[in-house]
Protein backbone atom coordinates (compact mmCIF):
# COMPACT_ATOMS: atom_id res chain seq x y z
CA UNK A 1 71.24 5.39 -37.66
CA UNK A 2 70.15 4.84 -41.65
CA UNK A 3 72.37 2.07 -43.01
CA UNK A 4 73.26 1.65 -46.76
CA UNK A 5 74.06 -1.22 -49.03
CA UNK A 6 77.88 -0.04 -49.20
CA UNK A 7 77.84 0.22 -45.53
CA UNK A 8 79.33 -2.96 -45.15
CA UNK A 9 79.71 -5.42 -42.40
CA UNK A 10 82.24 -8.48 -41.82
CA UNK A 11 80.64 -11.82 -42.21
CA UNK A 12 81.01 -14.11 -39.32
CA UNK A 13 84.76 -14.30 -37.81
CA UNK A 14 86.15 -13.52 -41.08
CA UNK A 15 87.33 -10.57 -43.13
CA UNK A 16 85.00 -10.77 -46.02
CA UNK A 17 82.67 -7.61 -46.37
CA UNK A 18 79.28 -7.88 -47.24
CA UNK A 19 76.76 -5.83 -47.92
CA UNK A 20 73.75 -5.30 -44.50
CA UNK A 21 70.83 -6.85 -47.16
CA UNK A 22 71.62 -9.93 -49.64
CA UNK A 23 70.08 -10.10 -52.80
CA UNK A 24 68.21 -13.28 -52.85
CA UNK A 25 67.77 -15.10 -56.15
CA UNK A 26 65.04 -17.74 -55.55
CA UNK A 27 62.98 -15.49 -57.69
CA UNK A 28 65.15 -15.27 -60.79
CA UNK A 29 63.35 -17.53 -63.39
CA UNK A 30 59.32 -18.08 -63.78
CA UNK A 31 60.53 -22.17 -63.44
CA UNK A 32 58.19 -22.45 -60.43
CA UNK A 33 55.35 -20.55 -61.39
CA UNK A 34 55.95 -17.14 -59.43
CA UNK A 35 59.22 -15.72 -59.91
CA UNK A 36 60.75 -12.74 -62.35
CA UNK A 37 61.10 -13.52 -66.29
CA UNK A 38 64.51 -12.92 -67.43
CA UNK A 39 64.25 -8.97 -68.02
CA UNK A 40 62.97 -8.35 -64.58
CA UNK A 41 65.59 -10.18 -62.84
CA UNK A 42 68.54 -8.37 -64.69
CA UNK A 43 66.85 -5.09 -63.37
CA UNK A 44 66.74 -6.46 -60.35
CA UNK A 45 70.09 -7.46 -60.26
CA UNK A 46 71.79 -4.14 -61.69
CA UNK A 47 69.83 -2.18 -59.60
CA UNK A 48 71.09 -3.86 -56.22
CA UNK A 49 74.24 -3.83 -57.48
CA UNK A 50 74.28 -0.12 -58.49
CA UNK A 51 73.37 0.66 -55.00
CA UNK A 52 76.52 -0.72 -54.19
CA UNK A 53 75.20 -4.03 -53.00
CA UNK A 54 77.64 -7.33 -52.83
CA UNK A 55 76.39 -9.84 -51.29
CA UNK A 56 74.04 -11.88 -53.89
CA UNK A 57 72.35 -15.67 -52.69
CA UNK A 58 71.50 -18.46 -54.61
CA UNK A 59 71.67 -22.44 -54.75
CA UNK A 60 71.96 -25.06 -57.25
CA UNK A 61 68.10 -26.12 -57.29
CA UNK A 62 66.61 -22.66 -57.65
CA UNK A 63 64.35 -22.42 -60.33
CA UNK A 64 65.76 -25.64 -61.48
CA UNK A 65 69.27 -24.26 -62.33
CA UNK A 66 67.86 -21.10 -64.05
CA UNK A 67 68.93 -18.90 -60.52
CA UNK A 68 72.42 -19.70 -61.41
CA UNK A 69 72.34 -19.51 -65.06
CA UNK A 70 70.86 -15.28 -65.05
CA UNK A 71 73.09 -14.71 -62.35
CA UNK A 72 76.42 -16.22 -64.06
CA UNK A 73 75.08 -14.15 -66.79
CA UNK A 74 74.67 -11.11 -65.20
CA UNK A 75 77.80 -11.07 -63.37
CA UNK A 76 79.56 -10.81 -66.41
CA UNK A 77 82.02 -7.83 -66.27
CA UNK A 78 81.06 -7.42 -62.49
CA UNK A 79 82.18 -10.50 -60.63
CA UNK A 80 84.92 -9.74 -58.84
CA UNK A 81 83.19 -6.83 -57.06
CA UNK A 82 80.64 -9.57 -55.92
CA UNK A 83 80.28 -11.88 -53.06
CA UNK A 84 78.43 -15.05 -54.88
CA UNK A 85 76.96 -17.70 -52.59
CA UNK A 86 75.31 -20.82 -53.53
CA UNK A 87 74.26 -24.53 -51.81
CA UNK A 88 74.75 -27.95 -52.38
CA UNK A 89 72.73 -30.67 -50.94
CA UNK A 90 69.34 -30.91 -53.17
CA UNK A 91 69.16 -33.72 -55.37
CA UNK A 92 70.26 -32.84 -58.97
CA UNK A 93 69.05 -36.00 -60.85
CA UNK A 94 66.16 -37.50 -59.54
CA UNK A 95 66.63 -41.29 -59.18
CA UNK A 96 70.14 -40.95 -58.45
CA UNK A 97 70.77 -41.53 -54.89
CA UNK A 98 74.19 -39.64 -55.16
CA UNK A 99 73.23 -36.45 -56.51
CA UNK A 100 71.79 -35.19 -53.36
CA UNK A 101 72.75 -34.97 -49.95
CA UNK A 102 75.87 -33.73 -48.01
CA UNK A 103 78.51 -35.85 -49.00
CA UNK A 104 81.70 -35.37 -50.74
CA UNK A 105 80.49 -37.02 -53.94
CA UNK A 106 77.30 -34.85 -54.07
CA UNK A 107 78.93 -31.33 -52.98
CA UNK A 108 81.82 -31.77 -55.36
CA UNK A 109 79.32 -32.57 -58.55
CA UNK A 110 76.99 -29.41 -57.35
CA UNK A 111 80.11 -27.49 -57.21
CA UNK A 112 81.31 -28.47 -60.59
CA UNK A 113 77.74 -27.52 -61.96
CA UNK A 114 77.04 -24.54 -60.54
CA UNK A 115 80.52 -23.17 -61.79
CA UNK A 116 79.62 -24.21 -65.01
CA UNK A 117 76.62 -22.25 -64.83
CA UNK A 118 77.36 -19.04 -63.20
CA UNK A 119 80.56 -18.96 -65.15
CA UNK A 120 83.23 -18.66 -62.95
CA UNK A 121 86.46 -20.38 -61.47
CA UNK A 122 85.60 -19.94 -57.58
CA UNK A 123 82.65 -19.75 -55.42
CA UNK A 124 82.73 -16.75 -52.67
CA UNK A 125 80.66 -18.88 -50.43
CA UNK A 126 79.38 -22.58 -50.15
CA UNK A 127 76.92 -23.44 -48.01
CA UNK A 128 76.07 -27.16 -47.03
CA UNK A 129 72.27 -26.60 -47.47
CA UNK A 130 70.26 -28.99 -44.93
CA UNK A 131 71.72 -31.50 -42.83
CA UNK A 132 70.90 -35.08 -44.01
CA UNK A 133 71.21 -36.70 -40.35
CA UNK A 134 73.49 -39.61 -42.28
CA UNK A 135 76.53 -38.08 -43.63
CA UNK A 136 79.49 -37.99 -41.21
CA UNK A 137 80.80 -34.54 -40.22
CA UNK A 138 84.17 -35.10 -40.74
CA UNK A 139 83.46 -36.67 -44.44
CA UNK A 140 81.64 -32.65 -44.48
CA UNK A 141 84.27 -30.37 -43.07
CA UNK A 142 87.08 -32.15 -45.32
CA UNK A 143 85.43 -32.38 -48.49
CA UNK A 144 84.88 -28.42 -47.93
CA UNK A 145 88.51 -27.51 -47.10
CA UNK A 146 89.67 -30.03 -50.03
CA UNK A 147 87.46 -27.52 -51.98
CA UNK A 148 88.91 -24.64 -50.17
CA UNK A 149 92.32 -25.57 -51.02
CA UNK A 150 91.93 -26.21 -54.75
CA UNK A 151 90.81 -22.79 -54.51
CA UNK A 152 87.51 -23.74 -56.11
CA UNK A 153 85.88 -22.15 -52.73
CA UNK A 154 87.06 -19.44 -50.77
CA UNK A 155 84.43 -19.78 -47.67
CA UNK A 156 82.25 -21.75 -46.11
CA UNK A 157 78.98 -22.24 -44.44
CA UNK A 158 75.71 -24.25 -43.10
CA UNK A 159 72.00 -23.73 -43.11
CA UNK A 160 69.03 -25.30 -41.76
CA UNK A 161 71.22 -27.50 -39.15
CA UNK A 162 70.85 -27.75 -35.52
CA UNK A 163 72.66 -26.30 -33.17
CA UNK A 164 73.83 -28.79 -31.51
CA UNK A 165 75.71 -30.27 -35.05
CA UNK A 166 76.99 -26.75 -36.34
CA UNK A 167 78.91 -26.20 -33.12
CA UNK A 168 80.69 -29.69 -33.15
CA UNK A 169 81.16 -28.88 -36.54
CA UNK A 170 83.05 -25.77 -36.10
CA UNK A 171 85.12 -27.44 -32.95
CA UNK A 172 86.39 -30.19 -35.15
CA UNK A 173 86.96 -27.85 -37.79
CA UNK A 174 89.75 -25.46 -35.01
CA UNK A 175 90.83 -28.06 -33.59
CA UNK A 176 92.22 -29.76 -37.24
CA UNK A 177 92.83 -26.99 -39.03
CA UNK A 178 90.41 -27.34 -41.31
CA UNK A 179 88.58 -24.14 -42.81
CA UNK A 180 86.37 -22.85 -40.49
CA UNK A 181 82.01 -21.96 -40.81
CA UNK A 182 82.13 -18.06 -41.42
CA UNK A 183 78.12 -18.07 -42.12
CA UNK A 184 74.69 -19.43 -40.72
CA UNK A 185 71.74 -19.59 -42.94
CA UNK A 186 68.68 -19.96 -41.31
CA UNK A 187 64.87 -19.02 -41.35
CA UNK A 188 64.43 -15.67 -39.12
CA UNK A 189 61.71 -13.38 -38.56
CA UNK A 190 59.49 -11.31 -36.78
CA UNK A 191 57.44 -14.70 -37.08
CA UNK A 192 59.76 -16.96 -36.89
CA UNK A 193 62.39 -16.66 -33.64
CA UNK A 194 62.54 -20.30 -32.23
CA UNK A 195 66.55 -19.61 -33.56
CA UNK A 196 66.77 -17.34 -30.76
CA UNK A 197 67.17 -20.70 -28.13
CA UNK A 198 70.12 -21.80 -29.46
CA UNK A 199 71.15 -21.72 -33.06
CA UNK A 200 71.88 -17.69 -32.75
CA UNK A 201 73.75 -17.60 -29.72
CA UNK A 202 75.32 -20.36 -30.88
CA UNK A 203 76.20 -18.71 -34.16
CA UNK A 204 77.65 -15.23 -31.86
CA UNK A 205 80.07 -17.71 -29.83
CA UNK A 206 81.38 -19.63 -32.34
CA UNK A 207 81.96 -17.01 -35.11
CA UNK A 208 79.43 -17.38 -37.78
CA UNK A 209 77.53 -14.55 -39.12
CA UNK A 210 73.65 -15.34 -39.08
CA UNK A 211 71.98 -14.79 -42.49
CA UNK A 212 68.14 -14.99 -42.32
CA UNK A 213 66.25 -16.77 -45.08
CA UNK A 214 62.38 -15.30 -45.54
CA UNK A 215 62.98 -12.36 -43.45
CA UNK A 216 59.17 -11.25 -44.25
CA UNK A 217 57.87 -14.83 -43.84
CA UNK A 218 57.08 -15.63 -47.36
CA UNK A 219 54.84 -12.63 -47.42
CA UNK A 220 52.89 -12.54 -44.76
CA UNK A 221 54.70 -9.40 -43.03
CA UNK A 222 54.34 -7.44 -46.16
CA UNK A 223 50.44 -7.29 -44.94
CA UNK A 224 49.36 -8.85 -48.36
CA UNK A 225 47.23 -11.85 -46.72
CA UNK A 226 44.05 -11.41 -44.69
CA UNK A 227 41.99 -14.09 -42.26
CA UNK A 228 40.20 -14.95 -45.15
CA UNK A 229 43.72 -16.77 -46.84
CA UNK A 230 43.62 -19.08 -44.48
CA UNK A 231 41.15 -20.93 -45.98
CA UNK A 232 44.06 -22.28 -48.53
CA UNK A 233 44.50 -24.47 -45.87
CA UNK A 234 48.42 -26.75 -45.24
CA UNK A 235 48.91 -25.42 -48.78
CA UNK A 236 51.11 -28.03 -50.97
CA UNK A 237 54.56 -28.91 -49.56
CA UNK A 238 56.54 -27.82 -52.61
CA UNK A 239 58.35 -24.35 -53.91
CA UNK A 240 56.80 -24.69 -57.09
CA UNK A 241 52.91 -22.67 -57.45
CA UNK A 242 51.16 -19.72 -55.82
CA UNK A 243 53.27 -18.03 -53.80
CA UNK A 244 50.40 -18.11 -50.89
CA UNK A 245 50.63 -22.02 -51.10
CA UNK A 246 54.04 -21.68 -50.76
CA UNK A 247 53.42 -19.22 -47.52
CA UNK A 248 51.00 -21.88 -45.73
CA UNK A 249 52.80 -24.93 -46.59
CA UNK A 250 55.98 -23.12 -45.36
CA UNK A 251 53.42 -22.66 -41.64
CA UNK A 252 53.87 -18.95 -42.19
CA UNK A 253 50.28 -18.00 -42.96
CA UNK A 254 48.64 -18.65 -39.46
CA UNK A 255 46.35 -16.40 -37.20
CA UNK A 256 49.63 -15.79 -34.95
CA UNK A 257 51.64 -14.41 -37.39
CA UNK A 258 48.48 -12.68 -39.11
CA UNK A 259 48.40 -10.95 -35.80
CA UNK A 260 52.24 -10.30 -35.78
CA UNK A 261 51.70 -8.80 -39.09
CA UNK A 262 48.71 -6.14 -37.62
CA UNK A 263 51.48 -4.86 -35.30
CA UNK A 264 53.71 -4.58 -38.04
CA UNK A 265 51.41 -2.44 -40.14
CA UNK A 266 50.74 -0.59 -37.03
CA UNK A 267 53.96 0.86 -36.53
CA UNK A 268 54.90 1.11 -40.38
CA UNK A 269 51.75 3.20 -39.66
CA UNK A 270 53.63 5.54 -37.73
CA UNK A 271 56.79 5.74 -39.25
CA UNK A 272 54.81 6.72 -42.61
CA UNK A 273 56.85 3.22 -44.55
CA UNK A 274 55.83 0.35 -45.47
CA UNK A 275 55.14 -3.26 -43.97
CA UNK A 276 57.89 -4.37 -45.59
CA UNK A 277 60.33 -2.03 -44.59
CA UNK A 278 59.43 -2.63 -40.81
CA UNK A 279 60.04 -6.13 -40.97
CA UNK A 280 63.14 -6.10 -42.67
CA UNK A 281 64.52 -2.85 -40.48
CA UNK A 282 63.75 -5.07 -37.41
CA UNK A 283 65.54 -8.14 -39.00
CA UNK A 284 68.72 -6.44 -40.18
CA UNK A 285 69.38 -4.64 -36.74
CA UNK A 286 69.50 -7.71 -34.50
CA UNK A 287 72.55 -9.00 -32.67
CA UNK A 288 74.46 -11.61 -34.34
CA UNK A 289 72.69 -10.58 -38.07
CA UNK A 290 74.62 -9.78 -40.59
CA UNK A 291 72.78 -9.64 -43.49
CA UNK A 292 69.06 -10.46 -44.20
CA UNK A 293 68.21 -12.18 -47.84
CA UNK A 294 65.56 -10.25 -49.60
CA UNK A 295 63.60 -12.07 -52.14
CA UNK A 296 61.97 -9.31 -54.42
CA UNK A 297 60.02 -11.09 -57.67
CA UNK A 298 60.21 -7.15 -59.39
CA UNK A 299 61.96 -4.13 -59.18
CA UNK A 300 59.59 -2.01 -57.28
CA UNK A 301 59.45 -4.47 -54.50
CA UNK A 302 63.30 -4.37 -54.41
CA UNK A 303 62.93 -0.74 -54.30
CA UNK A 304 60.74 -1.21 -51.50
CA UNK A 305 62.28 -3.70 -49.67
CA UNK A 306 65.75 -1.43 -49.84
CA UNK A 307 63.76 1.51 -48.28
CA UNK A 308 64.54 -0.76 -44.84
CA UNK A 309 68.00 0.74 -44.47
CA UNK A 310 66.63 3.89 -44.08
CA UNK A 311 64.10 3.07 -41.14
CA UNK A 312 64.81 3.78 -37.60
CA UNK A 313 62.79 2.48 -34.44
CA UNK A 314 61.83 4.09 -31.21
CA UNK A 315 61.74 2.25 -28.35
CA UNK A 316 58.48 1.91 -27.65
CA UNK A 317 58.04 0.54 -31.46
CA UNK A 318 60.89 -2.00 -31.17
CA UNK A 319 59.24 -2.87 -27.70
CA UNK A 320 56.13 -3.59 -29.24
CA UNK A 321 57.30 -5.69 -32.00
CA UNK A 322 59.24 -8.11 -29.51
CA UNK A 323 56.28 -8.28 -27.58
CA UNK A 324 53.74 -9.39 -30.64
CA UNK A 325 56.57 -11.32 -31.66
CA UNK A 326 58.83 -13.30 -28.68
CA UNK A 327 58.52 -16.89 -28.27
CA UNK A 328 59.38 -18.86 -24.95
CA UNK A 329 62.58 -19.81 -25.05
CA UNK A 330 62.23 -22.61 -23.15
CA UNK A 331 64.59 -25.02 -20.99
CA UNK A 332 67.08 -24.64 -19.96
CA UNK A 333 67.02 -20.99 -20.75
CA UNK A 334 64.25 -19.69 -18.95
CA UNK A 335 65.50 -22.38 -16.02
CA UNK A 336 68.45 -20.24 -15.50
CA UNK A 337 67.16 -16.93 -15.12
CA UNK A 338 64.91 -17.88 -12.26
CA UNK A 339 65.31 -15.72 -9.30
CA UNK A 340 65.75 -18.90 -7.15
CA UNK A 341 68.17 -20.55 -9.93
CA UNK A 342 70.17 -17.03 -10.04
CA UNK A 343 70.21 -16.73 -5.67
CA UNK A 344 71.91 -20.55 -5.65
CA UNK A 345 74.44 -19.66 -8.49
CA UNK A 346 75.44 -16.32 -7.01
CA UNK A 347 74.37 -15.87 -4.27
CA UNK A 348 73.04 -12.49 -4.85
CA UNK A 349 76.04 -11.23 -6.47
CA UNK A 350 76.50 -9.11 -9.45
CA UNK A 351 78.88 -10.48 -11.63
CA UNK A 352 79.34 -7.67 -15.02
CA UNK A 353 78.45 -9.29 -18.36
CA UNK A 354 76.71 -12.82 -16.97
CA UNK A 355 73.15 -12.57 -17.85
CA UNK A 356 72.35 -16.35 -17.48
């Protein structure tokens, strides 16, 4: 069935209600190079928004700060009808060893500043942005529920963590009371679906809603790039340029998911929509996905991109994409559903609901 952005769905084991597509805001600000001037992100903006949209993304890097200056801006008058997220964990002041990372000391100074600049008294959501590998969880999960309490935050979240640490994580966090992960941010597309071994089943059991990040893999699913951009080579390692740098430093622009994207185009083909559309229709409708972030740079590619609600699959189109698409999931998962693993488990039984 079509979806809509006021068709909205609870995030993670929560009761917060966002909207199915987030309104990325990595593109607010020309800081970097590529993104919308000032004008073109306030249409942006209002016209998600208008739609009946909630559920707007940003962090306390983007664009250098501008993300969260436009949006505090623009949410003037409009901010309690809002879900605002944002992330701590990128440095703030280079040469000072504190101002990044996921300690308490950095997320409570990115917290400070980034209510300062989207002018508020509360963050909606705070994500811890990328795991460090050195800060301790529990220094993590209290500093968070510290924040929670002072009613500076209302929820919390991770992104770009493994598995492995999210789900200790969110024991530690039951188990003392502490406020629990609603969300999981993390890269997710019909090019990228290594998440699909553990981080979003992992997300489904322990009550996080999964938000993909680059749901058209920096581009390349819209169908803009041919063979002949591959020639840009590893592209530079930095968010700051052409966005097609960005793309093949990212490992998104590769002759796989070149390929992926001919499939793509293929069945928006068929359906008479665009690339786009495809891509993020097959994102948004996966199990454990709650909402997709959509990065548009102007307001017809929002426009575009919100056309996605509106797509439905056949099966034989939704067949073919997981084809072009599926990776090998690897041990132990593929381990267990050997026939010969299966026969010494159950001994040929049927047991409803186990599909290890």
């Amino acid at each position: 069935m079509p979806l809509a952005l006021d068709h909205y769905r609870l995030l993670g084991r929560s009761g917060l209600r966002v909207s199915p597509l987030a309104l990325g805001t990595m593109t607010f600000g020309a800081d970097w190079g590529w993104g919308a001037d000032t004008d073109e992100a306030r249409r942006i903006f209002d016209a998600y928004v208008d739609r009946g949209g909630n559920f707007v993304d940003t962090a306390n890097q983007y664009t250098d700060g501008t993300a969260e200056h436009l949006l505090g801006e623009f949410a003037v008058g409009r901010r309690e009808q809002l879900v605002l997220a944002t992330k701590y964990t990128v440095t703030r002041r280079p040469g000072d060893p504190n101002s990044g990372g996921n300690h308490r000391k950095s997320m409570v100074g990115s917290v400070e500043a980034s209510l300062r600049r989207l002018r508020t008294d509360h963050l909606d959501l705070l994500y811890l942005h990328a795991w460090d590998g050195s800060t301790p969880v529990e220094e993590v999960l209290r500093a968070m529920d510290d924040l929670v309490r002072a009613g500076k935050v209302l929820y919390v979240g991770i992104s770009d963590t493994p598995a492995w640490q999210v789900a200790r994580m969110q024991a530690i966090a039951d188990l003392r009371g502490w406020s629990p992960l609603i969300a999981l941010q993390i890269e997710y597309s019909l090019v990228e679906r290594t998440g699909e071994r553990d981080l979003i089943p992992m997300a489904a059991e322990m009550g996080l809603g999964v938000v993909p990040w680059s749901p058209l893999a920096s581009g390349v699913l819209t169908g803009k790039y041919s063979r002949a951009d591959l020639e840009v080579g590893a592209g530079e390692a930095s968010a700051a340029g052409t966005r097609r740098n960005v793309a093949a430093a990212s490992g998104a622009l590769t002759e796989r998911s070149l390929g992926i994207a001919d499939v793509v185009a293929g069945v928006a083909g068929e359906l008479g929509v665009t690339s786009s559309q495809v891509a993020l229709a097959w994102a948004l409708r996966r199990p454990a996905v709650t909402a997709p972030i959509i990065g548009a740079r102007t307001l017809d590619q929002l426009t575009d991109n919100l056309g996605a609600l509106d797509v439905v699959f056949t099966d034989d189109q939704l067949t073919r994409l997981d084809q072009a698409s599926a990776v090998e999931l690897g041990f132990p998962h593929a381990f267990l559903t050997l026939p010969m693993t299966r026969a010494v488990m159950f001994d040929g039984i049927q047991i409803e609901g186990v599909t290890a």
